[in-house]
Protein backbone atom coordinates (compact mmCIF):
# COMPACT_ATOMS: atom_id res chain seq x y z
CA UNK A 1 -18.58 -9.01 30.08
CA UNK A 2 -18.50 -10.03 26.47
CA UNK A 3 -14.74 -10.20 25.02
CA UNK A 4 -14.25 -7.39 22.30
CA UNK A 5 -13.19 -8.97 19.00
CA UNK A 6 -10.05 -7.01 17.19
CA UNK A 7 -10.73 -5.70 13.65
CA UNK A 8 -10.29 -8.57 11.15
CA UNK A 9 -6.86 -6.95 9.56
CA UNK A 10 -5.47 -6.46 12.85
CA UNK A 11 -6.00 -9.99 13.62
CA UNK A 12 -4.68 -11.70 10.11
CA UNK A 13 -1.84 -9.35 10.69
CA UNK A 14 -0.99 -10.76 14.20
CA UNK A 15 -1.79 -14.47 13.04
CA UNK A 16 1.42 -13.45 10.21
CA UNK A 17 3.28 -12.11 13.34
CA UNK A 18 3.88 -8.72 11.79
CA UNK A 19 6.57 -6.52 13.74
CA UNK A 20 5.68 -2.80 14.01
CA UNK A 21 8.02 -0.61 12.34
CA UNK A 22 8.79 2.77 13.75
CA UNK A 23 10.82 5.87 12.59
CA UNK A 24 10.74 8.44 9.84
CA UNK A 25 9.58 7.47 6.62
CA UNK A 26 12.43 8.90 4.10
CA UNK A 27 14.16 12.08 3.15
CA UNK A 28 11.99 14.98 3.06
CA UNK A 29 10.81 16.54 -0.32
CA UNK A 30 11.39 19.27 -1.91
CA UNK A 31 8.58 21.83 -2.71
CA UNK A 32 10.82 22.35 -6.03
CA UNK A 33 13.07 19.83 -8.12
CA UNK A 34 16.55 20.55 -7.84
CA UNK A 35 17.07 22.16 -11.72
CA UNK A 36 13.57 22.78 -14.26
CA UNK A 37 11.14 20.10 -13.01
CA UNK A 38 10.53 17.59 -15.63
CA UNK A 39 6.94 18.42 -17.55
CA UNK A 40 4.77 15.35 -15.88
CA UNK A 41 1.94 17.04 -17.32
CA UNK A 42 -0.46 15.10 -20.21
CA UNK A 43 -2.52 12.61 -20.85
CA UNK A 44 -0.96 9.12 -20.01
CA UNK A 45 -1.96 5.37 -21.31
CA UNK A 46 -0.75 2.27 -19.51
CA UNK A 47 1.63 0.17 -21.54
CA UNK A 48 1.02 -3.22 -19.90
CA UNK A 49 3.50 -4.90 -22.39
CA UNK A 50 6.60 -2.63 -20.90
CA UNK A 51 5.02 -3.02 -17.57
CA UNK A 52 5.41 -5.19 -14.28
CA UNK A 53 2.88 -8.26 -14.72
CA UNK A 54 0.64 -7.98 -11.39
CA UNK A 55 -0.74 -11.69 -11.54
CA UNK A 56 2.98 -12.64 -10.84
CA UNK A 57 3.17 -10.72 -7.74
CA UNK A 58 0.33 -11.49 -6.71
CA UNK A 59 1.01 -15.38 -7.06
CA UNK A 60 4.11 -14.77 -4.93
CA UNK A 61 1.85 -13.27 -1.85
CA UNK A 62 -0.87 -15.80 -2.00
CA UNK A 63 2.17 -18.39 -1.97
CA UNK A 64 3.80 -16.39 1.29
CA UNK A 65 0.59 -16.12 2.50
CA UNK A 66 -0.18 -19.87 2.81
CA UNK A 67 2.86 -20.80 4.53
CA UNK A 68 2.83 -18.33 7.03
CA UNK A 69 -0.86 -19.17 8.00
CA UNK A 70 -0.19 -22.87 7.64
CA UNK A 71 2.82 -22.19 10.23
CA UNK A 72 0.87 -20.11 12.59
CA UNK A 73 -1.85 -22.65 12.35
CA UNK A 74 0.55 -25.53 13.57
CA UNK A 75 1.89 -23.59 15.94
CA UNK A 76 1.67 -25.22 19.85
CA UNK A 77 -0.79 -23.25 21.76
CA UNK A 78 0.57 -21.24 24.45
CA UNK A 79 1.56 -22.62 27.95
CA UNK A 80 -1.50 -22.53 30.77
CA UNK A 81 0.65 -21.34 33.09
CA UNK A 82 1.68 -18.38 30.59
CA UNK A 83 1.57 -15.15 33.41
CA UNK A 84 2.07 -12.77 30.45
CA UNK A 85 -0.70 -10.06 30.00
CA UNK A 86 -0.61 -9.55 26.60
CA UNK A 87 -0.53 -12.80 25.60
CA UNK A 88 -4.03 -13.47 27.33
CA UNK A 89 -4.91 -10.33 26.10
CA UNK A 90 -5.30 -8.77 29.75
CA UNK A 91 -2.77 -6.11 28.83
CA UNK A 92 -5.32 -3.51 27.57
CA UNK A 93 -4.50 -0.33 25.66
CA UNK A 94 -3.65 -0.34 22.03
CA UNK A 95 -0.13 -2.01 22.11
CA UNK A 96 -2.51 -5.11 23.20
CA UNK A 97 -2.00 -8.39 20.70
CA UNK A 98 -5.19 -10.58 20.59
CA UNK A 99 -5.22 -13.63 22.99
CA UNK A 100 -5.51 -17.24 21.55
CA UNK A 101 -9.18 -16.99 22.25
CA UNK A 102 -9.74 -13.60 19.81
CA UNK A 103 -7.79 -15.74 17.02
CA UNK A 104 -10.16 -18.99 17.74
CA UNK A 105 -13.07 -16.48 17.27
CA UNK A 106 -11.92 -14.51 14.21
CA UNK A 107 -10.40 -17.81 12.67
CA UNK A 108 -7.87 -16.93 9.66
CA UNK A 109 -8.94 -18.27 5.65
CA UNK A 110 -9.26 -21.78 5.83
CA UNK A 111 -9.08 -24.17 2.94
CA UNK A 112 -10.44 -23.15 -0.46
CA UNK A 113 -10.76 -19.69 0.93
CA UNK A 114 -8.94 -16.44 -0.50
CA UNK A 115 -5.19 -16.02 1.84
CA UNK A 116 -5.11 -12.65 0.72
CA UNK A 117 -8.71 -11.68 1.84
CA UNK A 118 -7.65 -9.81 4.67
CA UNK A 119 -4.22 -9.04 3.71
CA UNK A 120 -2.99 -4.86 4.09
CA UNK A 121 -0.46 -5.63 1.56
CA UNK A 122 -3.33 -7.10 -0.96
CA UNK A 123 -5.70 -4.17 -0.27
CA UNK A 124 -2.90 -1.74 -1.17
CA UNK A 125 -1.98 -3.54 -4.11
CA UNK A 126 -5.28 -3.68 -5.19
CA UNK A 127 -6.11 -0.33 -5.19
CA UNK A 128 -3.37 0.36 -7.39
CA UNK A 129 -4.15 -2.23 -10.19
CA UNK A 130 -7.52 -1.21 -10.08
CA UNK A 131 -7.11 2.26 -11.39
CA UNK A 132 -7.92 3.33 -14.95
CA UNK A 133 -5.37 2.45 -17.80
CA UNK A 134 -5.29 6.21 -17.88
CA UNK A 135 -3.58 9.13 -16.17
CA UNK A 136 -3.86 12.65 -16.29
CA UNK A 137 -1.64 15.06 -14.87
CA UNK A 138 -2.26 18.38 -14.48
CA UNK A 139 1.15 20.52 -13.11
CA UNK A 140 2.17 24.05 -11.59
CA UNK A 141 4.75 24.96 -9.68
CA UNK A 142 2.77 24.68 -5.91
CA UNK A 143 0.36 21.84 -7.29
CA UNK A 144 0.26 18.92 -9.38
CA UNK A 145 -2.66 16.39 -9.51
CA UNK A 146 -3.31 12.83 -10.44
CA UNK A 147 -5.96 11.89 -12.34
CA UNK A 148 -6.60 8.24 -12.44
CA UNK A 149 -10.75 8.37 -14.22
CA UNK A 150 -12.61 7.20 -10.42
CA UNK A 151 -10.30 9.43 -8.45
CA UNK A 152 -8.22 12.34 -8.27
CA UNK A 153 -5.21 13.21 -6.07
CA UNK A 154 -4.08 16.55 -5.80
CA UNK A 155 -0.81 17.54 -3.77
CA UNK A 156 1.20 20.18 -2.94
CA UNK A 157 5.36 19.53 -3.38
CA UNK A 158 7.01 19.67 0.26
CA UNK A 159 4.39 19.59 2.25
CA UNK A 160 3.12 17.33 4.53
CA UNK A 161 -0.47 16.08 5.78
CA UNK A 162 -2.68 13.67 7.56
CA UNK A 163 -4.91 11.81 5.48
CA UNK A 164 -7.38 9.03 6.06
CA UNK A 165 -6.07 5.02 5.58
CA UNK A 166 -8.19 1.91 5.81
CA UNK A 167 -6.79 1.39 9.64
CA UNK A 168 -7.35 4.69 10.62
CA UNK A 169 -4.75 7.56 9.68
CA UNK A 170 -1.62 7.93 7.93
CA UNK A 171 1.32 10.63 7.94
CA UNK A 172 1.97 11.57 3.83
CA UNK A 173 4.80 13.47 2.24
CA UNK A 174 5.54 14.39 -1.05
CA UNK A 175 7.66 16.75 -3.33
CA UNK A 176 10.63 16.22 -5.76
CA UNK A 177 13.67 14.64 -4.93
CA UNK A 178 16.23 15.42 -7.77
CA UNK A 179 14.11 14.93 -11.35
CA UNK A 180 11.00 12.71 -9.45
CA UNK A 181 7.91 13.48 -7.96
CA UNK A 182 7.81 11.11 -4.93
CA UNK A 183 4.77 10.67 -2.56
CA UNK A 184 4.87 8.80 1.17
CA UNK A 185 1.97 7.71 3.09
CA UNK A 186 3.20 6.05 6.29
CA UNK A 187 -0.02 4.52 7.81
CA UNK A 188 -0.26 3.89 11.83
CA UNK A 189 -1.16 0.29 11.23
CA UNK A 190 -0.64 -0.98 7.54
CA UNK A 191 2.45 -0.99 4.94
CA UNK A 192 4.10 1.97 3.88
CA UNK A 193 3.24 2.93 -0.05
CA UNK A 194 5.54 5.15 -1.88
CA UNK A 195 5.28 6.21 -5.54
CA UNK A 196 7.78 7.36 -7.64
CA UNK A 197 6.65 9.69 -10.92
CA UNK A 198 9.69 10.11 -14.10
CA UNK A 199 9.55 10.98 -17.55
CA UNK A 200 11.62 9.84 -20.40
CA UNK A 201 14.16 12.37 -21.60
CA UNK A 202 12.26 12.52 -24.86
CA UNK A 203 8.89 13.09 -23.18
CA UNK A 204 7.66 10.19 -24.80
CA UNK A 205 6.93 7.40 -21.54
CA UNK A 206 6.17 8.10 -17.58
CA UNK A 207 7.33 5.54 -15.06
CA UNK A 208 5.21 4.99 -11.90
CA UNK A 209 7.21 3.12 -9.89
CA UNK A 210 5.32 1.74 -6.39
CA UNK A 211 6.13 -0.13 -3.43
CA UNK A 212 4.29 -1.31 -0.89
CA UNK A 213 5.39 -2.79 2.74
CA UNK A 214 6.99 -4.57 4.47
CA UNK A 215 4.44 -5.60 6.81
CA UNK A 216 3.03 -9.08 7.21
CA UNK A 217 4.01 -10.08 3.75
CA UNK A 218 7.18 -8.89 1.89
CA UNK A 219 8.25 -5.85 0.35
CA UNK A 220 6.03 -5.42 -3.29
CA UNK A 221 7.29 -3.60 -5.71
CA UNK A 222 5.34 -2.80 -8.97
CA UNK A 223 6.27 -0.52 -12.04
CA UNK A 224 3.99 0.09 -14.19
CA UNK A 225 5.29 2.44 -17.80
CA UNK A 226 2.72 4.72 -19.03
CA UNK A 227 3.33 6.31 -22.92
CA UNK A 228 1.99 10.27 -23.77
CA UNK A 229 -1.06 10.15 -25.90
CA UNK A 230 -3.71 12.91 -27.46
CA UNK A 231 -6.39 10.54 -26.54
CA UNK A 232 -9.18 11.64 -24.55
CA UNK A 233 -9.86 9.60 -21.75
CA UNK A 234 -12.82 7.99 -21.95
CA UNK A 235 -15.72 8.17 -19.42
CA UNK A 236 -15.99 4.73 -18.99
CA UNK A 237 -14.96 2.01 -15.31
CA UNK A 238 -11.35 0.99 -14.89
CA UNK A 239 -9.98 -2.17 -16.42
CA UNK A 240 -8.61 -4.17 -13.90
CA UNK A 241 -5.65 -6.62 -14.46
């Protein structure tokens, strides 16, 4: 019988020795903010001066990266005489890891290849830097959407939802805690993301602050400071950074 290979990501994730993480993922949200909910609502430009620099962060997980797969890699095999199941991957079922022989076939980036190729934490990341440098949001009091030019999220404050995630399917939450609009998506295999939505008093800037992980990389944590303009937004592909 021919040995089944595990997905790519679920491999570069066990070469990183990720642990599973298990619980709740936060407080729960409100449906309504605590006093008036702040007016998210407008048309929003990224600042990208007053913002997080990405190439940074990303520079600090391609450096993580390498060492952990340069550690794995010299690693000592496992014993022959190992008896353990799941390290031969005889355990079946999907708490399973890969044996030595799934990681020898699916072989993690080598030299002069990308680290981050087949990293959750990258793919998360990415799909955040590679929305448009603008944002509208449109806001009642059971809906407010996000409209980032190639896609728009729509949600409704308190309540929760199972939504599709590159792994499979993730739990999501979101709602106001206090003067924030704050949404969860808690993925069965992948990093937790969680966004945080705020305006300036004045009405003037909105702060998206994101995080992503842990999981096989460190925690990421990106803010990105978005100012109110009577642009329209034009009909054209992201910019990515």
């Amino acid at each position: 019988m021919p040995m089944l290979r595990a997905p790519r990501s679920f491999i570069y994730v066990a070469v990183l020795s990720v642990a599973t993480l298990t619980g709740c993922f936060g407080p729960q949200l409100a449906p309504a903010a605590s006093k008036a909910p702040p007016n998210l609502q407008g048309v929003w430009r990224l600042n990208r001066t007053a913002s997080d620099d990405p190439q940074k962060i990303i520079d600090r997980l391609k450096a993580e990266a390498e060492k952990k797969i340069r550690r794995a890699m010299n690693a000592p095999p496992p014993s022959l005489g190992d008896s353990n199941p799941r390290r031969r991957g005889q355990g079946g079922g999907a708490g399973a890891q890969p044996s030595p022989d799934d990681l020898q076939a699916e072989p993690p980036p080598g030299p002069g290849m990308d680290p981050l190729r087949n990293s959750p934490t990258m793919h998360e990341l990415r799909n955040i830097l590679q929305r448009s440098d603008y944002l509208t949001i449109k806001q009642s009091p059971d809906q407010i959407s996000f409209d980032y030019g190639t896609i728009v999220r729509s949600y409704t404050p308190g309540e929760r939802s199972v939504v599709s995630s590159e792994n499979g399917v993730a739990d999501q939450t979101s709602g106001w805690d206090d003067r924030k609009y704050k949404i969860n998506i808690k993925p069965q295999l992948g990093p937790r993301v969680a966004e945080e939505y705020s305006v300036s008093p004045d009405g003037k800037q909105l702060t998206v602050k994101s995080s992503i992980g842990p999981f096989e990389l460190s925690k990421v944590e990106l803010t990105r400071v978005y100012d109110a303009t009577g642009e329209a937004v034009p009909n054209s592909a992201p910019s990515n950074d």
